[in-house]
PDB file of N, CA and C in Angstrom:
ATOM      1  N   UNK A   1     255.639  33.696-131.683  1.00  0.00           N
ATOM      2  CA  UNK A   1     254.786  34.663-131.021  1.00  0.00           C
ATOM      3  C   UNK A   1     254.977  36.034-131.677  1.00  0.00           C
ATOM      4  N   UNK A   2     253.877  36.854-132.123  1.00  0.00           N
ATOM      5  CA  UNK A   2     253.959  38.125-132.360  1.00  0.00           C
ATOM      6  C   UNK A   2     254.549  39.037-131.595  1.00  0.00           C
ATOM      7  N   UNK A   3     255.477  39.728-132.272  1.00  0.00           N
ATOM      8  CA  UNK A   3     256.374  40.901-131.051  1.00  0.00           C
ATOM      9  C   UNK A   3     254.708  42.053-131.014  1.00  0.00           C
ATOM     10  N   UNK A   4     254.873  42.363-130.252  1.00  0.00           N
ATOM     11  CA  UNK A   4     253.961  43.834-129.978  1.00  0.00           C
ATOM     12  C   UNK A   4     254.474  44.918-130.324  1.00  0.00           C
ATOM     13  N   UNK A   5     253.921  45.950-130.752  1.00  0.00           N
ATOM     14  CA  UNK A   5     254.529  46.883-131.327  1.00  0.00           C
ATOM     15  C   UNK A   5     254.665  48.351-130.391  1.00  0.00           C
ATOM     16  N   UNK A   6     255.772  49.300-130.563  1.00  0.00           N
ATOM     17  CA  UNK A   6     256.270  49.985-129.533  1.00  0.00           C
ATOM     18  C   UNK A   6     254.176  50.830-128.817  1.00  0.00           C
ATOM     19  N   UNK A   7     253.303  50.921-129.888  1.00  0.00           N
ATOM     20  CA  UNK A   7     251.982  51.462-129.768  1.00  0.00           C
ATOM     21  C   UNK A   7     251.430  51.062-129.539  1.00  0.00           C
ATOM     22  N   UNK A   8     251.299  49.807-129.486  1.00  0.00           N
ATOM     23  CA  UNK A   8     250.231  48.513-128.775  1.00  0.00           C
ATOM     24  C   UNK A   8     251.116  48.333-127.060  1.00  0.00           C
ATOM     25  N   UNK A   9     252.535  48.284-126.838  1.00  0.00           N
ATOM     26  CA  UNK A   9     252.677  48.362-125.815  1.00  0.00           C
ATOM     27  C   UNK A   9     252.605  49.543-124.720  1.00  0.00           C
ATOM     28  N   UNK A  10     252.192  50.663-125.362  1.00  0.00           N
ATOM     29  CA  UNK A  10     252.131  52.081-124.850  1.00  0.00           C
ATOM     30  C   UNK A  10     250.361  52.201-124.470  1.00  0.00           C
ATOM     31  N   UNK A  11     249.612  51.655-125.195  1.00  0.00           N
ATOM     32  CA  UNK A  11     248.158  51.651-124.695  1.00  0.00           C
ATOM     33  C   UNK A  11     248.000  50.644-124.420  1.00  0.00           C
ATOM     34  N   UNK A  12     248.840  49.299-124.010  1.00  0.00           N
ATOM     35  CA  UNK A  12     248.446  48.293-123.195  1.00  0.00           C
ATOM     36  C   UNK A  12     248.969  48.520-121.666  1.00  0.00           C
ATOM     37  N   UNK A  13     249.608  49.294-121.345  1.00  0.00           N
ATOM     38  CA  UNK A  13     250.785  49.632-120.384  1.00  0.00           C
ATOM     39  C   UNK A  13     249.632  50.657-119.812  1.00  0.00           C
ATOM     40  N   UNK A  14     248.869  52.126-120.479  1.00  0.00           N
ATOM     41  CA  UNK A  14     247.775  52.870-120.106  1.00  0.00           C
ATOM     42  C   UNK A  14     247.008  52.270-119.407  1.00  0.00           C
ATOM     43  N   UNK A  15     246.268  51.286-120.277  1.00  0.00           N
ATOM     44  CA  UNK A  15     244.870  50.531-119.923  1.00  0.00           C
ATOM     45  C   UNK A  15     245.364  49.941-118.400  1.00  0.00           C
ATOM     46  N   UNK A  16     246.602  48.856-118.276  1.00  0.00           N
ATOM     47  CA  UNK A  16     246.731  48.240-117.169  1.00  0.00           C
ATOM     48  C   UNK A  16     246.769  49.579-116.010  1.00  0.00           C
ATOM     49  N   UNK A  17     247.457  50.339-116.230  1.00  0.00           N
ATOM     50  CA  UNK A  17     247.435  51.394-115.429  1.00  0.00           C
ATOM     51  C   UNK A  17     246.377  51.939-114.726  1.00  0.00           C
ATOM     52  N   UNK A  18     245.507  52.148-115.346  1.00  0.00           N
ATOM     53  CA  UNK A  18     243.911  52.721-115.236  1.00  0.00           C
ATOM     54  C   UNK A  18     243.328  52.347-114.635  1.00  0.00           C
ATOM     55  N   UNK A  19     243.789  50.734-115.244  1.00  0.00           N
ATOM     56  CA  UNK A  19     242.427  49.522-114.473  1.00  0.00           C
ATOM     57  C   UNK A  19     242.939  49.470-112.927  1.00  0.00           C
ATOM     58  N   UNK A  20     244.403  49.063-112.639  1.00  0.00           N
ATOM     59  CA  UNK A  20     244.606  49.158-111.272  1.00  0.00           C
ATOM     60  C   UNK A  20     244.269  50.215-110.753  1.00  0.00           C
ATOM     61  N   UNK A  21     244.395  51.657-111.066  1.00  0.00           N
ATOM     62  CA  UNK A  21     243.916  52.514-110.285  1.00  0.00           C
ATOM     63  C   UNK A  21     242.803  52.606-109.708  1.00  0.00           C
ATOM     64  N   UNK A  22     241.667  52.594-110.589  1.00  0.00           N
ATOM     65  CA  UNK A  22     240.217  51.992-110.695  1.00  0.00           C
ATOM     66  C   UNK A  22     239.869  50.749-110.054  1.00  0.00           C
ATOM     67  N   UNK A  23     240.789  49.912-109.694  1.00  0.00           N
ATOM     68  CA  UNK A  23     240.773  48.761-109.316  1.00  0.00           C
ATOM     69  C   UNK A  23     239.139  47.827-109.971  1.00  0.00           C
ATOM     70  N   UNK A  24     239.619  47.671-111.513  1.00  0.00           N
ATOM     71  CA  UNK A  24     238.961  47.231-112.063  1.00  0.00           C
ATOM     72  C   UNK A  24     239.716  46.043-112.725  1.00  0.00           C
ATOM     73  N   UNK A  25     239.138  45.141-113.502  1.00  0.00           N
ATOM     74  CA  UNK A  25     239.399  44.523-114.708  1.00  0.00           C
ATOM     75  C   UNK A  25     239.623  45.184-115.551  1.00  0.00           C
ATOM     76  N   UNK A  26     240.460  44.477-116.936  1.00  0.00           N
ATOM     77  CA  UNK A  26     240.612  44.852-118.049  1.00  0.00           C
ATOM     78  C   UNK A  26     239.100  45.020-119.010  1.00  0.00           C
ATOM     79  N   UNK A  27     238.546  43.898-118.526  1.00  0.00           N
ATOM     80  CA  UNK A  27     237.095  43.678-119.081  1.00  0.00           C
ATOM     81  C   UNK A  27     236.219  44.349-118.158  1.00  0.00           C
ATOM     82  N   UNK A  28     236.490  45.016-117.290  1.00  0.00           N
ATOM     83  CA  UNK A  28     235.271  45.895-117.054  1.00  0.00           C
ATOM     84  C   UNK A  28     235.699  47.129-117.721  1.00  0.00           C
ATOM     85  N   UNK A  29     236.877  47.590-117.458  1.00  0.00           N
ATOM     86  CA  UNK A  29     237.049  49.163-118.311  1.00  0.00           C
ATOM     87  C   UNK A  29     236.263  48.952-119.947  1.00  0.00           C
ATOM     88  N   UNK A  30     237.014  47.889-120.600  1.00  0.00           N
ATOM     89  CA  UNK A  30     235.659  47.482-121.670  1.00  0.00           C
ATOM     90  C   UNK A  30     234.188  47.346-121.693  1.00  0.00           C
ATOM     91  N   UNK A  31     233.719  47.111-120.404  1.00  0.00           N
ATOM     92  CA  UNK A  31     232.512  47.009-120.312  1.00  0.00           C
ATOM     93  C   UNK A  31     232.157  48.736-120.022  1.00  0.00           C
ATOM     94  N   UNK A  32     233.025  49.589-119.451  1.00  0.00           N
ATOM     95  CA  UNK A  32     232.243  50.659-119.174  1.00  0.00           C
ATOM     96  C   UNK A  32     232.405  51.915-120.528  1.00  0.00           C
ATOM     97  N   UNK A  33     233.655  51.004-121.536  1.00  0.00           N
ATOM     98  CA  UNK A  33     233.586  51.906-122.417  1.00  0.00           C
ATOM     99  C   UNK A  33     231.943  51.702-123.701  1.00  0.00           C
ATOM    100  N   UNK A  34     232.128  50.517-123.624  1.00  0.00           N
ATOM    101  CA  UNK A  34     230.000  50.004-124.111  1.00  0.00           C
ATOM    102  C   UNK A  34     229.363  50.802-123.302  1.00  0.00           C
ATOM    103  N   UNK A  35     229.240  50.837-122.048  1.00  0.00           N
ATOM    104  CA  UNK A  35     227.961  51.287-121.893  1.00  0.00           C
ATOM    105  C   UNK A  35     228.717  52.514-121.805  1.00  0.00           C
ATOM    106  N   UNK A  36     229.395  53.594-122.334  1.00  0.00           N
ATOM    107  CA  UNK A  36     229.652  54.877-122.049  1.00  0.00           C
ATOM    108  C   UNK A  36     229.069  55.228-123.672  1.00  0.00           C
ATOM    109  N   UNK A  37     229.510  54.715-124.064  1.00  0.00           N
ATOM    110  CA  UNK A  37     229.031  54.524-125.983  1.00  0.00           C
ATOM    111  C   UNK A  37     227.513  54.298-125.917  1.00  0.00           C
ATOM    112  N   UNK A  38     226.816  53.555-125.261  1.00  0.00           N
ATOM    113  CA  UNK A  38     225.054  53.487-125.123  1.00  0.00           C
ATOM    114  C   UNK A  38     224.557  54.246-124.505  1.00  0.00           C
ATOM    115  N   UNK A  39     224.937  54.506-123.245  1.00  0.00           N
ATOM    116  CA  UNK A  39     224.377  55.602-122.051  1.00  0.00           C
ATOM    117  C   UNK A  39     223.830  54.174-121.389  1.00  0.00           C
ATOM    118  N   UNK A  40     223.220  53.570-122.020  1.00  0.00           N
ATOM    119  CA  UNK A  40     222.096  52.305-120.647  1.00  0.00           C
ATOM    120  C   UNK A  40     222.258  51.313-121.898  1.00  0.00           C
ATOM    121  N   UNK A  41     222.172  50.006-121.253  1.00  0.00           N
ATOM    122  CA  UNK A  41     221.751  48.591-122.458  1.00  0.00           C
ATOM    123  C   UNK A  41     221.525  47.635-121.588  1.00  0.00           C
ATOM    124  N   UNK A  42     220.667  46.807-121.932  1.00  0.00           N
ATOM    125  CA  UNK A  42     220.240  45.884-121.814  1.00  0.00           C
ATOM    126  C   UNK A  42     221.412  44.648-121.255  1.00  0.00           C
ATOM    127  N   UNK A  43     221.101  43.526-120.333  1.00  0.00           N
ATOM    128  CA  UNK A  43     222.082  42.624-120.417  1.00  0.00           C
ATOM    129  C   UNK A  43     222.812  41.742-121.523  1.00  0.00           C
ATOM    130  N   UNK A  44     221.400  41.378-122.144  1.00  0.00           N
ATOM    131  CA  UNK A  44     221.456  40.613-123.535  1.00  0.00           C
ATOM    132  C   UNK A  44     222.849  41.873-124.947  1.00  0.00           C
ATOM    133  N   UNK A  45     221.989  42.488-124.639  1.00  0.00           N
ATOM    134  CA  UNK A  45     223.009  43.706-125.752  1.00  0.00           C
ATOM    135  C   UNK A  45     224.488  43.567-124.868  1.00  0.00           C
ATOM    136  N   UNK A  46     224.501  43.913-123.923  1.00  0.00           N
ATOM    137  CA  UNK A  46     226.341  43.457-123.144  1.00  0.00           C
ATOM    138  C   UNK A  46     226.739  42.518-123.821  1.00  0.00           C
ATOM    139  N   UNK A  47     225.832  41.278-123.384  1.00  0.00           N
ATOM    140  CA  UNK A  47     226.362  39.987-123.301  1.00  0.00           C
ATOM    141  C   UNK A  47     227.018  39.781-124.756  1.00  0.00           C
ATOM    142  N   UNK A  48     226.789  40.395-126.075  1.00  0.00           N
ATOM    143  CA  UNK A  48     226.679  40.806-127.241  1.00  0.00           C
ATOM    144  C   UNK A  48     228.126  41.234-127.457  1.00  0.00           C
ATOM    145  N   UNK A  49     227.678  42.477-126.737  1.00  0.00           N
ATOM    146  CA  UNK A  49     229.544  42.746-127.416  1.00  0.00           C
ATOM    147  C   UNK A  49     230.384  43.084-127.055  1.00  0.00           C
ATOM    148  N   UNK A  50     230.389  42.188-125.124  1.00  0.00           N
ATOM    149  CA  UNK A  50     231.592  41.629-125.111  1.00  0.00           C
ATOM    150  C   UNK A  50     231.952  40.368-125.026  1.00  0.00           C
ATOM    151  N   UNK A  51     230.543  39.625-125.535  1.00  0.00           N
ATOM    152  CA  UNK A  51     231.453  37.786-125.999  1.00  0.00           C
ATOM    153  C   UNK A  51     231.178  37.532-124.509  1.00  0.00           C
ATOM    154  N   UNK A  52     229.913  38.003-123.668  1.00  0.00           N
ATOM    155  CA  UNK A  52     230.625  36.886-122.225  1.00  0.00           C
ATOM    156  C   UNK A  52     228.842  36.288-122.023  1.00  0.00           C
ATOM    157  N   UNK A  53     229.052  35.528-121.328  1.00  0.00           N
ATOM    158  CA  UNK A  53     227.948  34.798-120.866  1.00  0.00           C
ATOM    159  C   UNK A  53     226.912  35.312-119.434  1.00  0.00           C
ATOM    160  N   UNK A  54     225.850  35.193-119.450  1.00  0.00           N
ATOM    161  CA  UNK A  54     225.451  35.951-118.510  1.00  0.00           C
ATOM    162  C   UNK A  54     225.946  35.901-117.119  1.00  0.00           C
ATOM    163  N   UNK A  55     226.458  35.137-116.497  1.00  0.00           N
ATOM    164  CA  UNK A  55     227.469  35.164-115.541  1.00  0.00           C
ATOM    165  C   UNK A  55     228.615  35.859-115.490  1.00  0.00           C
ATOM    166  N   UNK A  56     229.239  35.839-116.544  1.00  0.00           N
ATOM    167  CA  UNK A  56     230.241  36.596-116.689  1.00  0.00           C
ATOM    168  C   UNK A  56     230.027  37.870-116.558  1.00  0.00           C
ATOM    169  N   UNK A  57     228.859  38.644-117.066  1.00  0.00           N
ATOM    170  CA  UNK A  57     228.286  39.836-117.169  1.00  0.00           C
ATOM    171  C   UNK A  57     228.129  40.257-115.669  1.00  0.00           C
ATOM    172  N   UNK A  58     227.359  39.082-115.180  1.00  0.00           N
ATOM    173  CA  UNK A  58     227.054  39.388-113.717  1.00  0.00           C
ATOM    174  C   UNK A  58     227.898  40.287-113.131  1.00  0.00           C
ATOM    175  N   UNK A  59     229.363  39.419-112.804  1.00  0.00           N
ATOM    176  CA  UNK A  59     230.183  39.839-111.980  1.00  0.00           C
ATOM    177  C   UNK A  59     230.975  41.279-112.494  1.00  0.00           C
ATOM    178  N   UNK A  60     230.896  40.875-113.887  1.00  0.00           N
ATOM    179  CA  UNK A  60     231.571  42.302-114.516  1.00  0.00           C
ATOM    180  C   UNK A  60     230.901  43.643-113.847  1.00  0.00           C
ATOM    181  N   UNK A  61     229.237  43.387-114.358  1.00  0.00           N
ATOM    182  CA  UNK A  61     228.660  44.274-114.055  1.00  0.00           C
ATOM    183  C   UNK A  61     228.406  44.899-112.440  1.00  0.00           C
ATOM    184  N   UNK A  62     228.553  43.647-111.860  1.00  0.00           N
ATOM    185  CA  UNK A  62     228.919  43.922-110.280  1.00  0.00           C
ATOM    186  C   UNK A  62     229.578  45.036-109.623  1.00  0.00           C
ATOM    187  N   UNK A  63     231.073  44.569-110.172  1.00  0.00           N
ATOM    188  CA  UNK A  63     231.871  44.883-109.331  1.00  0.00           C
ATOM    189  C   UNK A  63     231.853  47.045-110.047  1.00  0.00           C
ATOM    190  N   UNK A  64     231.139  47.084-111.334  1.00  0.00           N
ATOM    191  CA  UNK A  64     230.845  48.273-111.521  1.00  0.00           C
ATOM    192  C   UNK A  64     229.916  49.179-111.118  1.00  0.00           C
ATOM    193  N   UNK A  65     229.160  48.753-110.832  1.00  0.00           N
ATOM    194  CA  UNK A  65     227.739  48.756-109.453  1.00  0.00           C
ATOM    195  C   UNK A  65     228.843  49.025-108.135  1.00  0.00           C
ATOM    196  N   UNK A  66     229.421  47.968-107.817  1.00  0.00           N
ATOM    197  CA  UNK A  66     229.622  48.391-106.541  1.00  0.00           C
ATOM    198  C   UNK A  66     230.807  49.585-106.332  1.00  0.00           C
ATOM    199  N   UNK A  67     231.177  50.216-107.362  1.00  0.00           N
ATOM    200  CA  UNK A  67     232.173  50.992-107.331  1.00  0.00           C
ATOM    201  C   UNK A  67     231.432  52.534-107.930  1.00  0.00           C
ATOM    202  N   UNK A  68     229.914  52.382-108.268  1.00  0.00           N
ATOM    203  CA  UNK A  68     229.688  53.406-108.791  1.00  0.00           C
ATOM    204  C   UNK A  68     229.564  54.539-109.823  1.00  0.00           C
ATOM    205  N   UNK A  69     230.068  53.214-110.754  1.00  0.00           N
ATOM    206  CA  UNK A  69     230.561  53.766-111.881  1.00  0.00           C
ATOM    207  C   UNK A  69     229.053  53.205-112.983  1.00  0.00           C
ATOM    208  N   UNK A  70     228.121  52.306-112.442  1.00  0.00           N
ATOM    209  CA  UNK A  70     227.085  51.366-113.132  1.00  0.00           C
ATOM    210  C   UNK A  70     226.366  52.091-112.096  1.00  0.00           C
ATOM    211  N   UNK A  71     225.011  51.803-112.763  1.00  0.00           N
ATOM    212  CA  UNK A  71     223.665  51.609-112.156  1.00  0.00           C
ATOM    213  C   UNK A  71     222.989  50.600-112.863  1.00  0.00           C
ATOM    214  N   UNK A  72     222.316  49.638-112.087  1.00  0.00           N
ATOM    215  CA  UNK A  72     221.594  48.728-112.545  1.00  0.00           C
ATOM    216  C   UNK A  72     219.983  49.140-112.340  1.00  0.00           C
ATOM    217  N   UNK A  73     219.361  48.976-113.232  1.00  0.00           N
ATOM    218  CA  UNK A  73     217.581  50.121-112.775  1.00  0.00           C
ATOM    219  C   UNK A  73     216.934  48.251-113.528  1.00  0.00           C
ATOM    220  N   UNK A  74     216.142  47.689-111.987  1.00  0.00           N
ATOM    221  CA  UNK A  74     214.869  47.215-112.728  1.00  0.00           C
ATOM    222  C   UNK A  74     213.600  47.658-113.654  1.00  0.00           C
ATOM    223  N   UNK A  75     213.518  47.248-114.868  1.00  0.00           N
ATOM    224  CA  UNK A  75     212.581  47.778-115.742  1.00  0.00           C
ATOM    225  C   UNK A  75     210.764  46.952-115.142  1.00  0.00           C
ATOM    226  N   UNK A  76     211.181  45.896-114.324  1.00  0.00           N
ATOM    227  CA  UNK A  76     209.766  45.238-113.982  1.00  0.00           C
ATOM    228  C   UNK A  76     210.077  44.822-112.933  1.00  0.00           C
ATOM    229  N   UNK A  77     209.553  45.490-111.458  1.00  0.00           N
ATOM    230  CA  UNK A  77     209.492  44.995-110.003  1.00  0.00           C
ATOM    231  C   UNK A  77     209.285  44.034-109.996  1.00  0.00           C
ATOM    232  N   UNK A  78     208.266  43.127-110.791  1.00  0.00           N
ATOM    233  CA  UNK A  78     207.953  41.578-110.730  1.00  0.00           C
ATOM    234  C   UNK A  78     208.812  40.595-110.924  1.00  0.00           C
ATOM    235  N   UNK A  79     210.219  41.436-112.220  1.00  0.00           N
ATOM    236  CA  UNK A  79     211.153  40.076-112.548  1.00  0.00           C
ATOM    237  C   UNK A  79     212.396  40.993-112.364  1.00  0.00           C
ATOM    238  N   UNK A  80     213.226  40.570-111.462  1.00  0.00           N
ATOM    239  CA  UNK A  80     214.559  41.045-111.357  1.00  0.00           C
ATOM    240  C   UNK A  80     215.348  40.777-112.589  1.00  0.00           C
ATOM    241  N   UNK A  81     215.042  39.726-113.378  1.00  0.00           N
ATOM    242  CA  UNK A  81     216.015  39.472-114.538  1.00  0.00           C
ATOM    243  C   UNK A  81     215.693  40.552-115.301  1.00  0.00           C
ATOM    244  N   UNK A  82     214.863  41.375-115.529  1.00  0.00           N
ATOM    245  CA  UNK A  82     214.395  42.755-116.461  1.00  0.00           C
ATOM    246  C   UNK A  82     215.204  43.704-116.063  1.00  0.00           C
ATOM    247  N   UNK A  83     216.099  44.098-116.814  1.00  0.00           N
ATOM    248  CA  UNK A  83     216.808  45.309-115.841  1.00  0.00           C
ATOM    249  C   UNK A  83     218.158  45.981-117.212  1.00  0.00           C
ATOM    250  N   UNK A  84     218.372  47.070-116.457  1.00  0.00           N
ATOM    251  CA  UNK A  84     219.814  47.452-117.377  1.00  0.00           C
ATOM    252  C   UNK A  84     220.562  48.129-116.782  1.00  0.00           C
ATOM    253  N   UNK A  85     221.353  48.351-117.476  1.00  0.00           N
ATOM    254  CA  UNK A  85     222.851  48.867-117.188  1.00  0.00           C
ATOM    255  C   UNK A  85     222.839  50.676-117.732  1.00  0.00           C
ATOM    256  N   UNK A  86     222.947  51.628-116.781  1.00  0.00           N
ATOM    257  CA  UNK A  86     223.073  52.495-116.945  1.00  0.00           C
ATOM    258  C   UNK A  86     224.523  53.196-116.247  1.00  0.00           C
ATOM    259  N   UNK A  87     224.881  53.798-117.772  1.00  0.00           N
ATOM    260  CA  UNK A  87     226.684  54.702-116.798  1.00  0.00           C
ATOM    261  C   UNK A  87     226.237  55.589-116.023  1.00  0.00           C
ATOM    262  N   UNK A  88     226.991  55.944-114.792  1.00  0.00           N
ATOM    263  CA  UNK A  88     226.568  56.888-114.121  1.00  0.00           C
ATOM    264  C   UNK A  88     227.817  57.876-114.531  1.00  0.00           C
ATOM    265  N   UNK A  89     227.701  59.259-113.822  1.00  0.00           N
ATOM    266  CA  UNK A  89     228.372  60.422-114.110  1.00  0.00           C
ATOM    267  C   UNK A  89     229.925  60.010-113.837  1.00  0.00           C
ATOM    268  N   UNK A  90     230.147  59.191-113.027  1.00  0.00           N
ATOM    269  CA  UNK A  90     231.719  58.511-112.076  1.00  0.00           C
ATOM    270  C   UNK A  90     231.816  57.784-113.084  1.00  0.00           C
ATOM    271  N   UNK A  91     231.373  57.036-114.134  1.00  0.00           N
ATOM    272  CA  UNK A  91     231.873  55.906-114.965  1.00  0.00           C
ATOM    273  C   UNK A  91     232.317  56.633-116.509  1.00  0.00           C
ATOM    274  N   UNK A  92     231.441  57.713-116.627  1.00  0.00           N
ATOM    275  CA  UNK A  92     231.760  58.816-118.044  1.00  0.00           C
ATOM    276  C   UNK A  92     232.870  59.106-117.730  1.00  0.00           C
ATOM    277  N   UNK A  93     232.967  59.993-116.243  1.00  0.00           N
ATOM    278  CA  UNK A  93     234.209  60.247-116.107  1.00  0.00           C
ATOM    279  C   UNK A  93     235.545  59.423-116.447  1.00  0.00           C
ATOM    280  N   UNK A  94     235.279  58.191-115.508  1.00  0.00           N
ATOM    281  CA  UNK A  94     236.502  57.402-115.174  1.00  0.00           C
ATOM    282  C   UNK A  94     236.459  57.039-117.004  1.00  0.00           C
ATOM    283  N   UNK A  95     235.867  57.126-117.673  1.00  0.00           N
ATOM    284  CA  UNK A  95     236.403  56.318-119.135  1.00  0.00           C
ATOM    285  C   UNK A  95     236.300  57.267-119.761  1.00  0.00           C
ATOM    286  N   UNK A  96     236.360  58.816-119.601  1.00  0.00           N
ATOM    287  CA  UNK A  96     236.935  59.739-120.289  1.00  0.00           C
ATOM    288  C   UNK A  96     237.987  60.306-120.175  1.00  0.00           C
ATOM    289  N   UNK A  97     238.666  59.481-118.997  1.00  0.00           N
ATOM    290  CA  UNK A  97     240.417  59.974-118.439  1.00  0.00           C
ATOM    291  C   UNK A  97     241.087  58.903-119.552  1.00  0.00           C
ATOM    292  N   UNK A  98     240.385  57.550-119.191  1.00  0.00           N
ATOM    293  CA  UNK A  98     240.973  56.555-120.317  1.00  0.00           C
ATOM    294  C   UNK A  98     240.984  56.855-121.525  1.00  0.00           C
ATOM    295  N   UNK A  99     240.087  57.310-122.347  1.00  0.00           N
ATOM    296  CA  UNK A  99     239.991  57.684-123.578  1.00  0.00           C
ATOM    297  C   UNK A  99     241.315  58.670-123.751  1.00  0.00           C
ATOM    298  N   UNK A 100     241.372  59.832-122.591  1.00  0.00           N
ATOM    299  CA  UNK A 100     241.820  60.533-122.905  1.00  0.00           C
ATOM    300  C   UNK A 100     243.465  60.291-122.892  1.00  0.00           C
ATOM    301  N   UNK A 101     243.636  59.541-121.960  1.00  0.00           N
ATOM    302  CA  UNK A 101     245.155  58.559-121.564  1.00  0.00           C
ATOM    303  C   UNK A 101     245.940  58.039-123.088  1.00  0.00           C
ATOM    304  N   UNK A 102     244.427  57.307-123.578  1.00  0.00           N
ATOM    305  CA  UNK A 102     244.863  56.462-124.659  1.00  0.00           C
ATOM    306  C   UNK A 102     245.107  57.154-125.662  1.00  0.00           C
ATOM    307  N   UNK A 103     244.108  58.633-125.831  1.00  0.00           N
ATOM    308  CA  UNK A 103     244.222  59.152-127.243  1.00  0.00           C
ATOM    309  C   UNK A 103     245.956  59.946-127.474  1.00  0.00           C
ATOM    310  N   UNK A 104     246.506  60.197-125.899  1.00  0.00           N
ATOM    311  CA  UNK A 104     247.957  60.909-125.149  1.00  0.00           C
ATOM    312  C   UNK A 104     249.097  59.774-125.611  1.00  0.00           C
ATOM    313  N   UNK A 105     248.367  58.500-125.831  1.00  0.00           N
ATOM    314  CA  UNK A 105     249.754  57.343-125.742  1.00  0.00           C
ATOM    315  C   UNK A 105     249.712  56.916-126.949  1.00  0.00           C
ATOM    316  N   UNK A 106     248.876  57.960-128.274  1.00  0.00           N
ATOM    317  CA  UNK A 106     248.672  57.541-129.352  1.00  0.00           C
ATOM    318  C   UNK A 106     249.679  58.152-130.152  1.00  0.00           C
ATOM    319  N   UNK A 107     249.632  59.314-129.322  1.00  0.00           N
ATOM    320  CA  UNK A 107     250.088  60.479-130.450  1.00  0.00           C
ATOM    321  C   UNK A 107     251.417  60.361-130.795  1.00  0.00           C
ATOM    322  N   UNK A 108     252.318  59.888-130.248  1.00  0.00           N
ATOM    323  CA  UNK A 108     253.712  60.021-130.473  1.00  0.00           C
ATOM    324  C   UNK A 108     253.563  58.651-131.602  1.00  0.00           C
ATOM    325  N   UNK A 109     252.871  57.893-132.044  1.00  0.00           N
ATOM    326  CA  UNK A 109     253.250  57.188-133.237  1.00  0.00           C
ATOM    327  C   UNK A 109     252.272  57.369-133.934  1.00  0.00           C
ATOM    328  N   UNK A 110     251.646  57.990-134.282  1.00  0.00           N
ATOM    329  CA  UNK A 110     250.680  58.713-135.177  1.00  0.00           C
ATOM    330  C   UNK A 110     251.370  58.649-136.573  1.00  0.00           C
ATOM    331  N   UNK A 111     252.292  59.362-136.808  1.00  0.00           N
ATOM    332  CA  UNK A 111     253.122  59.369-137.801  1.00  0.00           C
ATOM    333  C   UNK A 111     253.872  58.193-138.868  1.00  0.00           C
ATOM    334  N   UNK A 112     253.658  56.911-137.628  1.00  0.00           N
ATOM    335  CA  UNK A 112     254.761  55.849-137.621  1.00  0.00           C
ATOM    336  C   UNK A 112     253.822  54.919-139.064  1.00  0.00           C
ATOM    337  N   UNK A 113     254.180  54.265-139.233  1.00  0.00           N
ATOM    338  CA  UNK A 113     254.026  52.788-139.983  1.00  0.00           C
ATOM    339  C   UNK A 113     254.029  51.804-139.623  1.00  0.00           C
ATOM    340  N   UNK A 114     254.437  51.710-138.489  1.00  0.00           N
ATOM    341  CA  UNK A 114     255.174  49.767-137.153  1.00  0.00           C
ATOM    342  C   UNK A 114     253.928  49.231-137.277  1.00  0.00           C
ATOM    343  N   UNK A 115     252.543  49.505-136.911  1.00  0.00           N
ATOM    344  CA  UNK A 115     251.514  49.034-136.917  1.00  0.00           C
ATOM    345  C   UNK A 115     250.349  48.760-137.730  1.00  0.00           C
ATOM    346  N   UNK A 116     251.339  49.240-139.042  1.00  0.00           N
ATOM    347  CA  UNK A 116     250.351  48.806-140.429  1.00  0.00           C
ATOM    348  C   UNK A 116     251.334  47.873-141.300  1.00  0.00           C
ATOM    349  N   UNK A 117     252.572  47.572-140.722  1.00  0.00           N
ATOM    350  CA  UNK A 117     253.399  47.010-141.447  1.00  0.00           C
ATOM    351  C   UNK A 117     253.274  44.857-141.424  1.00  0.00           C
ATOM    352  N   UNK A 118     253.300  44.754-142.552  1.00  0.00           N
ATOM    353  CA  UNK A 118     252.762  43.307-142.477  1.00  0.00           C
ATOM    354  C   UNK A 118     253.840  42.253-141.533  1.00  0.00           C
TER     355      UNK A 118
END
């Protein structure tokens, strides 16, 4: 098994942090850093790049909806499946503390080599 390195365990240790606070998934904080990077996308574009299946998306996207951090906007009253994913102002936020967490748990090995070393 690969040891982890002292910088991979310092922004894996962040992220878990975050997400419980947030009381999110690991894969939704990923999902809200995509759509913080798009502003709005499509399901199909999610489903894209984070590798999940439209179910999977569902619930991801759910539980970000129900926390406020998503907006889901139908593009056609006629078909509910038409629709996207827009960040709201609470989701920029909440994944600009993360960003900012992560870019804080970077800096002390900035300097280092551990994580380019073969």
């Amino acid at each position: 098994m690969a040891r982890s390195t002292p910088t991979a365990e310092a922004l894996r240790l962040v992220l878990e942090q975050e997400s419980r606070r947030a009381s999110l998934t690991a894969q939704q904080v990923r999902l809200l850093a995509v759509l913080s990077a798009a502003g709005a996308a499509e399901p199909p574009e999610l489903m894209e790049a984070m590798g999940a299946s439209p179910s999977q998306l569902s619930r991801l996207a759910r539980g970000l909806v129900e926390q406020g951090y998503v907006v889901r906007v139908a593009d056609d009253p006629h078909d509910g499946r038409k629709c996207r994913f827009v960040i709201t102002t609470a989701g920029r936020s909440l994944n600009g503390r993360i960003d900012a967490l992560l870019t804080a748990a970077r800096r002390p090995y900035a300097n280092h080599t551990e994580d380019t070393a073969a």
